[in-house]
N, C-alpha and C. Protein backbone atom coordinates (compact mmCIF):
# COMPACT_ATOMS: atom_id res chain seq x y z
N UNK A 1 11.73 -121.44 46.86
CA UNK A 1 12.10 -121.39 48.25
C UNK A 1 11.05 -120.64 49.07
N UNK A 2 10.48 -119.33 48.77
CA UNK A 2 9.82 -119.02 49.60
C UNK A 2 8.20 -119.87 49.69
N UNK A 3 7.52 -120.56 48.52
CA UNK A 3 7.04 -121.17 48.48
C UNK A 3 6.86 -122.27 49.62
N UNK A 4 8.48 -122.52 49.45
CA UNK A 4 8.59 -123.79 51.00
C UNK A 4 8.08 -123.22 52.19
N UNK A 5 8.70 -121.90 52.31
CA UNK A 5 8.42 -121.66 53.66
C UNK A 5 7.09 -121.24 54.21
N UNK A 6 6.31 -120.91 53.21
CA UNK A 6 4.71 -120.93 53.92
C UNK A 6 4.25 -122.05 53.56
N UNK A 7 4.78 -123.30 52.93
CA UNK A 7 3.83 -124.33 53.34
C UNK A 7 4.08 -124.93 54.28
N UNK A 8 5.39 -125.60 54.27
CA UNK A 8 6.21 -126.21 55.74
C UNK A 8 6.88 -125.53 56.48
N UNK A 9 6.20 -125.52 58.08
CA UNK A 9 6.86 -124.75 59.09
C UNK A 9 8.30 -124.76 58.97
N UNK A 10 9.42 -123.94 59.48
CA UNK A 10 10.93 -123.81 59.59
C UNK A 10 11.32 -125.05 61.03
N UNK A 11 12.43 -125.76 60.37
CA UNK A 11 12.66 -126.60 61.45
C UNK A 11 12.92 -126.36 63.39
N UNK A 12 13.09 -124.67 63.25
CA UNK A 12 12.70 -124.05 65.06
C UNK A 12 11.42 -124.15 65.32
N UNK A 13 10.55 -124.04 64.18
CA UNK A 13 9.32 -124.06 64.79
C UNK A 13 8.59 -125.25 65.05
N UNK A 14 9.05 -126.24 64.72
CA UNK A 14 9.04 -127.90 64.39
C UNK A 14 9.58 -128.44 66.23
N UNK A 15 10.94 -127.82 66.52
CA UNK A 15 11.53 -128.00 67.54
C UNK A 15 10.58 -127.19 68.85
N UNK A 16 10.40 -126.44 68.42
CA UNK A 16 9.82 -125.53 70.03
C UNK A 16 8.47 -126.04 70.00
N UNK A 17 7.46 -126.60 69.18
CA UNK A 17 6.21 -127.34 69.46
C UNK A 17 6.21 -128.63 69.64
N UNK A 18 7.64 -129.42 69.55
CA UNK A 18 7.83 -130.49 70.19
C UNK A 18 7.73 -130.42 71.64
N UNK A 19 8.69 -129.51 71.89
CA UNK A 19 9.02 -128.85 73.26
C UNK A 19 8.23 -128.46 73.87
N UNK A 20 7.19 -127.76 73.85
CA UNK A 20 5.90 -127.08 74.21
C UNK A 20 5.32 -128.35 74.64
N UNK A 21 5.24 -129.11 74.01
CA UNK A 21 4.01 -130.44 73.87
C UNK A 21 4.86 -131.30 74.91
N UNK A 22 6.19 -131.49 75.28
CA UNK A 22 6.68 -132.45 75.63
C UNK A 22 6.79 -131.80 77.50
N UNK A 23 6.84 -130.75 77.71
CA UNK A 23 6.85 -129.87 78.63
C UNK A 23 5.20 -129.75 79.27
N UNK A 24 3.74 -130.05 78.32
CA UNK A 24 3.33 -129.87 78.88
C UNK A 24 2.46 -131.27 80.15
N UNK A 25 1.74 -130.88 80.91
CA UNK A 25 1.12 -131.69 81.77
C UNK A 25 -0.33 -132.55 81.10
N UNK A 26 -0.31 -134.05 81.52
CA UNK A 26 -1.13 -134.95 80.75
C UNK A 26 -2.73 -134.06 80.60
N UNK A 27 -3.17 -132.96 81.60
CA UNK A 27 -4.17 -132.26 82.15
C UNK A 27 -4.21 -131.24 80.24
N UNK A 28 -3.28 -130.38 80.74
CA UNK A 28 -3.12 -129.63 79.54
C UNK A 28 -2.86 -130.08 78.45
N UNK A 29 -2.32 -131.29 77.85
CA UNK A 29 -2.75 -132.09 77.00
C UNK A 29 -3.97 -132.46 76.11
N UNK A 30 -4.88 -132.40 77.26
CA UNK A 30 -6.07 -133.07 76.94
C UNK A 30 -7.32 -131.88 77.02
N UNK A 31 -6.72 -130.65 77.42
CA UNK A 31 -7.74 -129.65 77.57
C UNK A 31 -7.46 -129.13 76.37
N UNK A 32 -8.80 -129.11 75.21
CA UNK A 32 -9.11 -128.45 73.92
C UNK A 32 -8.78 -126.57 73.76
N UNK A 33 -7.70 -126.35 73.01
CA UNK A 33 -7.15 -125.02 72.84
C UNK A 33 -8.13 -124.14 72.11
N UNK A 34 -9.16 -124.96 71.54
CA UNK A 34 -9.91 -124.06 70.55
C UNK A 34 -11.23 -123.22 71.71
N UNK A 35 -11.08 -122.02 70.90
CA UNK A 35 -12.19 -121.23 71.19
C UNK A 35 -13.67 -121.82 71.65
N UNK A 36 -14.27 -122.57 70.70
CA UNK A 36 -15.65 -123.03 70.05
C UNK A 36 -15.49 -124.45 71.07
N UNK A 37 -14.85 -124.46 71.97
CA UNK A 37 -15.48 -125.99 72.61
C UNK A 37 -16.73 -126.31 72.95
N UNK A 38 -17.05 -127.21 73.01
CA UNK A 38 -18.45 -127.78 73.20
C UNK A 38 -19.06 -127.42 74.69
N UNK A 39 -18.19 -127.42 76.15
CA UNK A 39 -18.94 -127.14 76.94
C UNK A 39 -19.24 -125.78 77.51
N UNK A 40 -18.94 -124.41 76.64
CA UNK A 40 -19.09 -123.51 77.35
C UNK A 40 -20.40 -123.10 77.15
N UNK A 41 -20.78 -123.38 75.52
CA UNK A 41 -22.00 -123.59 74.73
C UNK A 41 -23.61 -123.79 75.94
N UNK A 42 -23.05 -124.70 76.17
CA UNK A 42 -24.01 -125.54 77.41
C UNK A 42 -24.43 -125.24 79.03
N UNK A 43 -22.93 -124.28 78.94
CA UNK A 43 -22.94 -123.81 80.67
C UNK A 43 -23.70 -122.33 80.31
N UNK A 44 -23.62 -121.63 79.41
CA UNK A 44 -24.05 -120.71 79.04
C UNK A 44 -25.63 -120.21 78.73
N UNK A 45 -26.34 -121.80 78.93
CA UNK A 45 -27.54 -122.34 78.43
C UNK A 45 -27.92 -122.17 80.11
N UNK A 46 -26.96 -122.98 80.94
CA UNK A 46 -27.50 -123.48 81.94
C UNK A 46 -27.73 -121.59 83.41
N UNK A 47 -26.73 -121.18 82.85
CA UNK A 47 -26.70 -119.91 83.58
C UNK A 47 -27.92 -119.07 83.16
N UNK A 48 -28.21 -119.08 81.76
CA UNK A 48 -29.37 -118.08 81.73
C UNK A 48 -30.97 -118.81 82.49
N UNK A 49 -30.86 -119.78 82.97
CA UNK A 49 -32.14 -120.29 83.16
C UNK A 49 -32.33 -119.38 84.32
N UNK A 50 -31.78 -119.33 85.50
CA UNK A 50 -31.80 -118.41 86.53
C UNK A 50 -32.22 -116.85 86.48
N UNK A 51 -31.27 -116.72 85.78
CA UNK A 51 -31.36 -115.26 84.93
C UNK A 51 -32.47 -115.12 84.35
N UNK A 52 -32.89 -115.68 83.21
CA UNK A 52 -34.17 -115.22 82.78
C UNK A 52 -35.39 -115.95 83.78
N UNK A 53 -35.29 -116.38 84.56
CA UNK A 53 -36.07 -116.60 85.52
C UNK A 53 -36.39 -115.12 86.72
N UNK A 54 -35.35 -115.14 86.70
CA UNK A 54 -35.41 -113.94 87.75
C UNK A 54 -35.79 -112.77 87.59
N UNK A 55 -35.38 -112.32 85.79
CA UNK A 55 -35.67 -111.17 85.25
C UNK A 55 -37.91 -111.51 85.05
N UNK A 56 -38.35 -112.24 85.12
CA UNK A 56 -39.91 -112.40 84.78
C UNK A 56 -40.33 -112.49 85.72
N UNK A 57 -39.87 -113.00 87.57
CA UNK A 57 -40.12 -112.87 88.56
C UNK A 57 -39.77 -111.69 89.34
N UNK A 58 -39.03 -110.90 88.98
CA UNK A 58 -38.76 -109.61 89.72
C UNK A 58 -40.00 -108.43 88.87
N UNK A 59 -40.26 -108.61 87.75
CA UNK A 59 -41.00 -107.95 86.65
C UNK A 59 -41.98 -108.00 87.11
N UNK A 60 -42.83 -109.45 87.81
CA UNK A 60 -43.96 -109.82 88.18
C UNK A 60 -44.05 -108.94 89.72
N UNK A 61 -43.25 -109.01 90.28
CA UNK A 61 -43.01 -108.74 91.59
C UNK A 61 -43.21 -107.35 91.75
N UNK A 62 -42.42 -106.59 90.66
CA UNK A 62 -42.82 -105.55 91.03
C UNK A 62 -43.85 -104.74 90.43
N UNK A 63 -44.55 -105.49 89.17
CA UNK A 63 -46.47 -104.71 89.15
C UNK A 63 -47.18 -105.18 89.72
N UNK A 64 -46.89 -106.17 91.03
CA UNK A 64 -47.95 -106.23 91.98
C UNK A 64 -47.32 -105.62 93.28
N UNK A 65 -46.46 -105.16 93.18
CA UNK A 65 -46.01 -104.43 94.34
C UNK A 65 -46.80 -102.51 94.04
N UNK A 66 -46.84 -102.98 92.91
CA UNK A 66 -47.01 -101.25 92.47
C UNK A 66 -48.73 -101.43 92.29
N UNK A 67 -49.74 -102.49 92.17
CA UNK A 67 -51.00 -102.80 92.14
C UNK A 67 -51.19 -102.73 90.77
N UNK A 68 -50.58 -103.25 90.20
CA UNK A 68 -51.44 -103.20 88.46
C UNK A 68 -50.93 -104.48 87.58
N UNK A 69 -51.40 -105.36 88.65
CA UNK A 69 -51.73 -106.38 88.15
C UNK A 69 -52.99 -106.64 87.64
N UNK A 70 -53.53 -107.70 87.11
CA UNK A 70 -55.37 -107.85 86.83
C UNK A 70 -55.43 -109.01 87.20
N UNK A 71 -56.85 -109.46 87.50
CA UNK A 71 -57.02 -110.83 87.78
C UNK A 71 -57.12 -111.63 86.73
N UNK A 72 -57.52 -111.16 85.51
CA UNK A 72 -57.85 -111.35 84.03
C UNK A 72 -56.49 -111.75 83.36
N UNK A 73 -55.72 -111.42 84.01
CA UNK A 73 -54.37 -112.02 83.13
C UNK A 73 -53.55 -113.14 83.56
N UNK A 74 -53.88 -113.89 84.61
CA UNK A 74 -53.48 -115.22 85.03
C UNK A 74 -51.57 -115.19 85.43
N UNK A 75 -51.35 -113.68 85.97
CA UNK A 75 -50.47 -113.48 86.76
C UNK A 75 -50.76 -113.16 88.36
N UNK A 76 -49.72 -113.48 88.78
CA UNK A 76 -49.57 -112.96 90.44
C UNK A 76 -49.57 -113.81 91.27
N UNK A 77 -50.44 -113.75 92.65
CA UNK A 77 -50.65 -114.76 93.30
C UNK A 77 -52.19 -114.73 93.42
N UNK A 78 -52.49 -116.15 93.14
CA UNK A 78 -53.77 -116.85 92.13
C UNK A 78 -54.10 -118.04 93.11
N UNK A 79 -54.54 -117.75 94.63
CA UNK A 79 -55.82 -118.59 95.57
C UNK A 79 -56.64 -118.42 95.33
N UNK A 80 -57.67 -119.20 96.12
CA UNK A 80 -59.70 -119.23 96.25
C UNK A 80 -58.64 -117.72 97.27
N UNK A 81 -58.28 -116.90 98.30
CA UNK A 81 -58.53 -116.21 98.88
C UNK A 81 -58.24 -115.15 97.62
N UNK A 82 -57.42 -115.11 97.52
CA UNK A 82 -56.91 -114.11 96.33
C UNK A 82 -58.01 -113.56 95.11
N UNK A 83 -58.70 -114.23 94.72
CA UNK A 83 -59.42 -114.33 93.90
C UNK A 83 -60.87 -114.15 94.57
N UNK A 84 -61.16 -113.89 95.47
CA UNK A 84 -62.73 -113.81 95.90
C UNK A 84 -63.00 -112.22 95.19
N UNK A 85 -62.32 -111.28 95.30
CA UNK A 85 -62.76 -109.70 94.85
C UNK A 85 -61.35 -108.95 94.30
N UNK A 86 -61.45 -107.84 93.59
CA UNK A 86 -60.44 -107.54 92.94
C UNK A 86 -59.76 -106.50 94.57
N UNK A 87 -60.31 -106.47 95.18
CA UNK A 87 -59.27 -105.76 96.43
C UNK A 87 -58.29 -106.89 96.99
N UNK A 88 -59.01 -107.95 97.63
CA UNK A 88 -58.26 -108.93 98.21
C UNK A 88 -56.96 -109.38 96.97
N UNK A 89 -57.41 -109.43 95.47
CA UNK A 89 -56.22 -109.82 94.85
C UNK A 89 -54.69 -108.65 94.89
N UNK A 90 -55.86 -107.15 95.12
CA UNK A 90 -54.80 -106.18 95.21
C UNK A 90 -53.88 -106.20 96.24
N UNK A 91 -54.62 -106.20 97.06
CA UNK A 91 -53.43 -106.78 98.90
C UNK A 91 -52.77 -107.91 98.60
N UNK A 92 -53.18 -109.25 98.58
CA UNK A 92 -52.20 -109.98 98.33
C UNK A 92 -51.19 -109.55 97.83
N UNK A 93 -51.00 -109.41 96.62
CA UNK A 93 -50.20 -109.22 95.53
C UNK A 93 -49.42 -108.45 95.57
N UNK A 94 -49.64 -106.94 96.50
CA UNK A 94 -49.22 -106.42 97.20
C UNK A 94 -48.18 -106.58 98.10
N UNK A 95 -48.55 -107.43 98.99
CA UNK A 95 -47.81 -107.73 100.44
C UNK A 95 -46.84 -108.56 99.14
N UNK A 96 -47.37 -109.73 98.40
CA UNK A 96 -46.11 -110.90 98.29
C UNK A 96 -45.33 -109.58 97.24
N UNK A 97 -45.12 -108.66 97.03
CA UNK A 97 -44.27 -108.05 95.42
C UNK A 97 -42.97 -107.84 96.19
N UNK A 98 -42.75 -107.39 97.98
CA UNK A 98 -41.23 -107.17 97.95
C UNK A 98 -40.39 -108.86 98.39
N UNK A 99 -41.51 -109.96 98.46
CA UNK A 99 -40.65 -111.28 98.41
C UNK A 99 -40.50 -111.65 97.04
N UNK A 100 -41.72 -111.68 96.27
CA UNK A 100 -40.87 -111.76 94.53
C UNK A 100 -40.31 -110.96 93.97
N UNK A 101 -39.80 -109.53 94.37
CA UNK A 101 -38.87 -108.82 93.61
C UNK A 101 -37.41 -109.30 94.32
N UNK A 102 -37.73 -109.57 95.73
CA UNK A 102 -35.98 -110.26 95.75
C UNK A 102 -36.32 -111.58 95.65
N UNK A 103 -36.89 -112.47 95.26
CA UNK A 103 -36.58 -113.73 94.16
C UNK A 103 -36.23 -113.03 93.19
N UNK A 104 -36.57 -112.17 92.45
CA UNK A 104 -35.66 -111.93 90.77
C UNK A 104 -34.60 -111.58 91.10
N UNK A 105 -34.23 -110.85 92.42
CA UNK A 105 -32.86 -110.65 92.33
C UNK A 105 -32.17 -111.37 92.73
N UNK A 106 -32.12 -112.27 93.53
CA UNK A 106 -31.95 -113.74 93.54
C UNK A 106 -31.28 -114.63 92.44
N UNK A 107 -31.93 -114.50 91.37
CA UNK A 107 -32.44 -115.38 90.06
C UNK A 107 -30.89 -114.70 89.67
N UNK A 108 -31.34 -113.30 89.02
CA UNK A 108 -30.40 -112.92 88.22
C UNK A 108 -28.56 -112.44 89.12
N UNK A 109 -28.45 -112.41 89.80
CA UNK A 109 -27.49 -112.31 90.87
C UNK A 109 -27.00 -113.47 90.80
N UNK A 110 -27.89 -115.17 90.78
CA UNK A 110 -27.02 -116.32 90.76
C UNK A 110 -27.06 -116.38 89.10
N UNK A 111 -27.71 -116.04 88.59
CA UNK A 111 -27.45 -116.23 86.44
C UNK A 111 -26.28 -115.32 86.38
N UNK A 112 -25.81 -114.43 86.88
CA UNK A 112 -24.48 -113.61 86.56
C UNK A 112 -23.31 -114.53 87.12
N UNK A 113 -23.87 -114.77 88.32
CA UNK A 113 -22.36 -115.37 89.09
C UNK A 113 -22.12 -116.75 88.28
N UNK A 114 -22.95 -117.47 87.68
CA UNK A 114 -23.04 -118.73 86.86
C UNK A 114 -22.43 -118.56 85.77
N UNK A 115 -22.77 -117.65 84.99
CA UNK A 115 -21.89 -116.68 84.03
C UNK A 115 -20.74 -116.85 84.21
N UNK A 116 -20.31 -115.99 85.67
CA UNK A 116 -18.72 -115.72 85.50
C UNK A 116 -17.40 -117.19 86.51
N UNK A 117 -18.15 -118.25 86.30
CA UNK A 117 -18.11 -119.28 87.02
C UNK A 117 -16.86 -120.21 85.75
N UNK A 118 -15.52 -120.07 86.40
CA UNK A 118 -14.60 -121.12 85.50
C UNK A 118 -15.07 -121.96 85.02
N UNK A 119 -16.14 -123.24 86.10
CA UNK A 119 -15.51 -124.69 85.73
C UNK A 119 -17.30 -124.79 85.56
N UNK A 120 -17.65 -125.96 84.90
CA UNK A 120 -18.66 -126.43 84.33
C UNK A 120 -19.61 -126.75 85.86
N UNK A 121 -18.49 -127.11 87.00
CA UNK A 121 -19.52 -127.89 88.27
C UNK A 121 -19.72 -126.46 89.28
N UNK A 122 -19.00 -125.01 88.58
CA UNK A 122 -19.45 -123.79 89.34
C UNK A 122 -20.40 -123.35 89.13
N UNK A 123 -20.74 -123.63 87.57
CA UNK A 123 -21.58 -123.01 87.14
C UNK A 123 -23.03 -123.49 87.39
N UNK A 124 -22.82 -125.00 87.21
CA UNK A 124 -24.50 -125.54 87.48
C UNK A 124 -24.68 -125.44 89.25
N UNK A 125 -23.41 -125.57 90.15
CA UNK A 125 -23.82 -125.14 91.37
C UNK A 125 -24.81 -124.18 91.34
N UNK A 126 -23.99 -122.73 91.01
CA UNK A 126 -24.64 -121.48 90.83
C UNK A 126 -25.76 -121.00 90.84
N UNK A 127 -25.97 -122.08 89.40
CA UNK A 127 -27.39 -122.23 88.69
C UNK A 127 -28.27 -122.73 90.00
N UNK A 128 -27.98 -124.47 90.29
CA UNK A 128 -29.10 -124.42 91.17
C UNK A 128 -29.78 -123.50 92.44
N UNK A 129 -28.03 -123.53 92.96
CA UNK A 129 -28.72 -122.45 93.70
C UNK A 129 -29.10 -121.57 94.27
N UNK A 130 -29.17 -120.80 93.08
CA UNK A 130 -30.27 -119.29 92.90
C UNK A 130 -31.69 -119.85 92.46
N UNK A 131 -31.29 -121.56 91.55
CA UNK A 131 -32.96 -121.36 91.11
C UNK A 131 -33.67 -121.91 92.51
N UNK A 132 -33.19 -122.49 93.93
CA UNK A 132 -33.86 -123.01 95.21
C UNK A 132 -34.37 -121.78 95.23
N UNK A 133 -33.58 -120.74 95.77
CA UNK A 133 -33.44 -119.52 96.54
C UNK A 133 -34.52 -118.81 95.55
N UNK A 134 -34.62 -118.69 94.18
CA UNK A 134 -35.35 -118.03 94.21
C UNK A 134 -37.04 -118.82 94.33
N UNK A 135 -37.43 -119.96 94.31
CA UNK A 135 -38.76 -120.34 94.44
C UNK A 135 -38.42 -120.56 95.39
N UNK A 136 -37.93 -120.71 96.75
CA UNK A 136 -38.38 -120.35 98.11
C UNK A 136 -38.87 -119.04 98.25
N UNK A 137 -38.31 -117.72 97.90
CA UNK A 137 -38.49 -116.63 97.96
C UNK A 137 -39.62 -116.63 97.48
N UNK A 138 -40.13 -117.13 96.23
CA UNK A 138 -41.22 -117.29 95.37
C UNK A 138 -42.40 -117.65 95.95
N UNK A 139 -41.99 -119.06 96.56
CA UNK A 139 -43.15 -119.62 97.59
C UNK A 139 -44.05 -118.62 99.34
N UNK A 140 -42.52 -117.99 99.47
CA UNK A 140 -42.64 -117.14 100.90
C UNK A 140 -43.89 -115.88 100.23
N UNK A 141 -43.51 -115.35 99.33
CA UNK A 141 -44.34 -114.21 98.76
C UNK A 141 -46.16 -115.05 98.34
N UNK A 142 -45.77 -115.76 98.05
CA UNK A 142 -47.23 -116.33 97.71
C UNK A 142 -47.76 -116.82 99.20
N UNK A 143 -47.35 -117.22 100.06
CA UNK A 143 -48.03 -117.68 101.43
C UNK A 143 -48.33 -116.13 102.11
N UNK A 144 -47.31 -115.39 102.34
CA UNK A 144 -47.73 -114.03 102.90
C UNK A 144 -49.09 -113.19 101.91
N UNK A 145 -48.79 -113.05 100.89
CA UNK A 145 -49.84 -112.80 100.04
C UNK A 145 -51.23 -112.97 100.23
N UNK A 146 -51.32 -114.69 100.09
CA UNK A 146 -52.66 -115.62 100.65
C UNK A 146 -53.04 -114.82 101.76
N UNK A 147 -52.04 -114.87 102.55
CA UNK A 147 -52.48 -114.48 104.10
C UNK A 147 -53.20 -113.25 104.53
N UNK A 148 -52.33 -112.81 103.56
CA UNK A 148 -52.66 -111.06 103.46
C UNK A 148 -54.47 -110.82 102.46
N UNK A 149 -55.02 -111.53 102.00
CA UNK A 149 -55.67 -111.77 101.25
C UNK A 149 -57.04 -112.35 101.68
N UNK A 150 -57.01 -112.83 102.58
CA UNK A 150 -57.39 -113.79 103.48
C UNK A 150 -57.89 -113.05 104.56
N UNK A 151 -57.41 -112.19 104.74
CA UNK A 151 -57.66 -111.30 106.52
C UNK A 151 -59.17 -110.31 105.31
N UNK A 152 -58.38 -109.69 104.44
CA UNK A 152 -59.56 -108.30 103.69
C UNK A 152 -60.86 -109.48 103.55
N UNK A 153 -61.67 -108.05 104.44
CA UNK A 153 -63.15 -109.21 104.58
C UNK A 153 -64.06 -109.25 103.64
N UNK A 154 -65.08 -110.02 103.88
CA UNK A 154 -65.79 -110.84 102.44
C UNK A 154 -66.29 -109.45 101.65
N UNK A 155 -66.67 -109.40 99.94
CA UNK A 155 -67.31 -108.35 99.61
C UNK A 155 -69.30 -108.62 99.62
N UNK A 156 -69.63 -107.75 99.90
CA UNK A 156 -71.20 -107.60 100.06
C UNK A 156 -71.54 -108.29 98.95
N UNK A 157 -73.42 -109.33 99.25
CA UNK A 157 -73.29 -109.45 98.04
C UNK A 157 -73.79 -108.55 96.88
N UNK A 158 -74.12 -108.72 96.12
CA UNK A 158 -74.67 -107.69 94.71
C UNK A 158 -75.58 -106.90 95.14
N UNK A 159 -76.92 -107.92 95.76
CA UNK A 159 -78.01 -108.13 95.25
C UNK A 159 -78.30 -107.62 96.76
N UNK A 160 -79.10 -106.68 97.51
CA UNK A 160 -79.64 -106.36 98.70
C UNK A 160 -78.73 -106.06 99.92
N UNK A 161 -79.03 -105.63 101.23
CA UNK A 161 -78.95 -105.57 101.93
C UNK A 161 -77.44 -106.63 102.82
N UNK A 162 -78.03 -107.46 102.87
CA UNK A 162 -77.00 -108.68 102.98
C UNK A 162 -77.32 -108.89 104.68
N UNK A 163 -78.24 -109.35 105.10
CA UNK A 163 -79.16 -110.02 106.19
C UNK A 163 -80.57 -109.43 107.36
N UNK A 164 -80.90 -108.28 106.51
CA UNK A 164 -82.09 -107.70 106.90
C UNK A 164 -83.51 -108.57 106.56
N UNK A 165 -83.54 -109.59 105.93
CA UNK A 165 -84.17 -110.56 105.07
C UNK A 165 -85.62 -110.06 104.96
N UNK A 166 -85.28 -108.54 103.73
CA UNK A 166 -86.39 -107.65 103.34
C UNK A 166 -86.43 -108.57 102.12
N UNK A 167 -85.98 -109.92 101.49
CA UNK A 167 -86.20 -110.37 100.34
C UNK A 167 -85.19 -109.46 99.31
N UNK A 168 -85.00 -108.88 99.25
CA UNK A 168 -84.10 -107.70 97.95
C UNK A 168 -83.04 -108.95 98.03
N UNK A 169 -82.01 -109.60 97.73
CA UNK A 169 -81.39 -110.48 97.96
C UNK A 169 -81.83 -111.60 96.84
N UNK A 170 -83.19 -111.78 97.14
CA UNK A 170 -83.48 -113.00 96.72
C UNK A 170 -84.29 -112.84 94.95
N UNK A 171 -84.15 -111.72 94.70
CA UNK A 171 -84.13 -111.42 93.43
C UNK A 171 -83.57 -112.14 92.11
């Protein structure tokens, strides 16, 4: 007898999961009770893109806000103006660090809210857009940057004087 009763449920419990099931709505029916469903897996994928987007753009944002970036490392903001002398890359990079530090916060602000987003069409909302918001922000910091980059005037060249045309120059 007791044998029976842990293999086959007791006939109340037979009755009240009829009941349960017959009570519930075609919706709840069809929505999977298990833990491990397949789409949270996926939304969870789709939220960190923002997020870890934001966390490498706010990072970026702010060692060129602080000047210690290099030109040698193929970060920052990377024009023909930007790139003529290591000052002009420092200003740029400079001016754009408080528009890419709020793109990362941007980023990660919509990767949290994507996170905590019920339904599968909140979450990729979310997702997208923080990821607009943050490469607009992204884009705004790189045009001010340029700009800023652009004004710091040319560096001397190496080699002489630079238009006394004593020849030293032409070395």
């Amino acid at each position: 007898m007791l044998m029976r009763s842990m293999v086959a449920a007791s006939p109340d419990d037979v009755v009240l999961t009829r009941l349960a099931a017959a009570r519930a709505t075609p919706r709840q029916a069809a929505t999977p009770t298990c833990a491990g469903a397949a789409y949270p897996r996926r939304m969870v994928v789709v939220a960190l893109i923002p997020l870890i987007g934001g966390l490498l753009v706010g990072v970026g944002g702010f060692l060129g806000w602080q000047g210690r970036l290099s030109r040698d490392r193929g970060t920052g903001v990377r024009t023909e103006a930007t790139l003529r002398s290591d000052e002009a890359f420092a200003v740029g990079n400079k001016v754009a660090g408080l528009p890419t530090m709020a793109a990362g916060v941007v980023g990660i602000a919509g990767g949290l809210a994507a996170l905590a987003m019920p339904s599968a069409l909140g979450t990729t909302l979310a997702a997208v857009f923080s990821v607009v918001g943050l490469l607009g922000l992204l884009a705004a910091g790189g045009v001010l940057g340029n700009r800023a980059a652009a004004a710091v005037p040319e560096p001397e060249p190496a080699g002489g004087c630079g238009g006394c045309a004593c020849g030293a120059g032409d070395r």
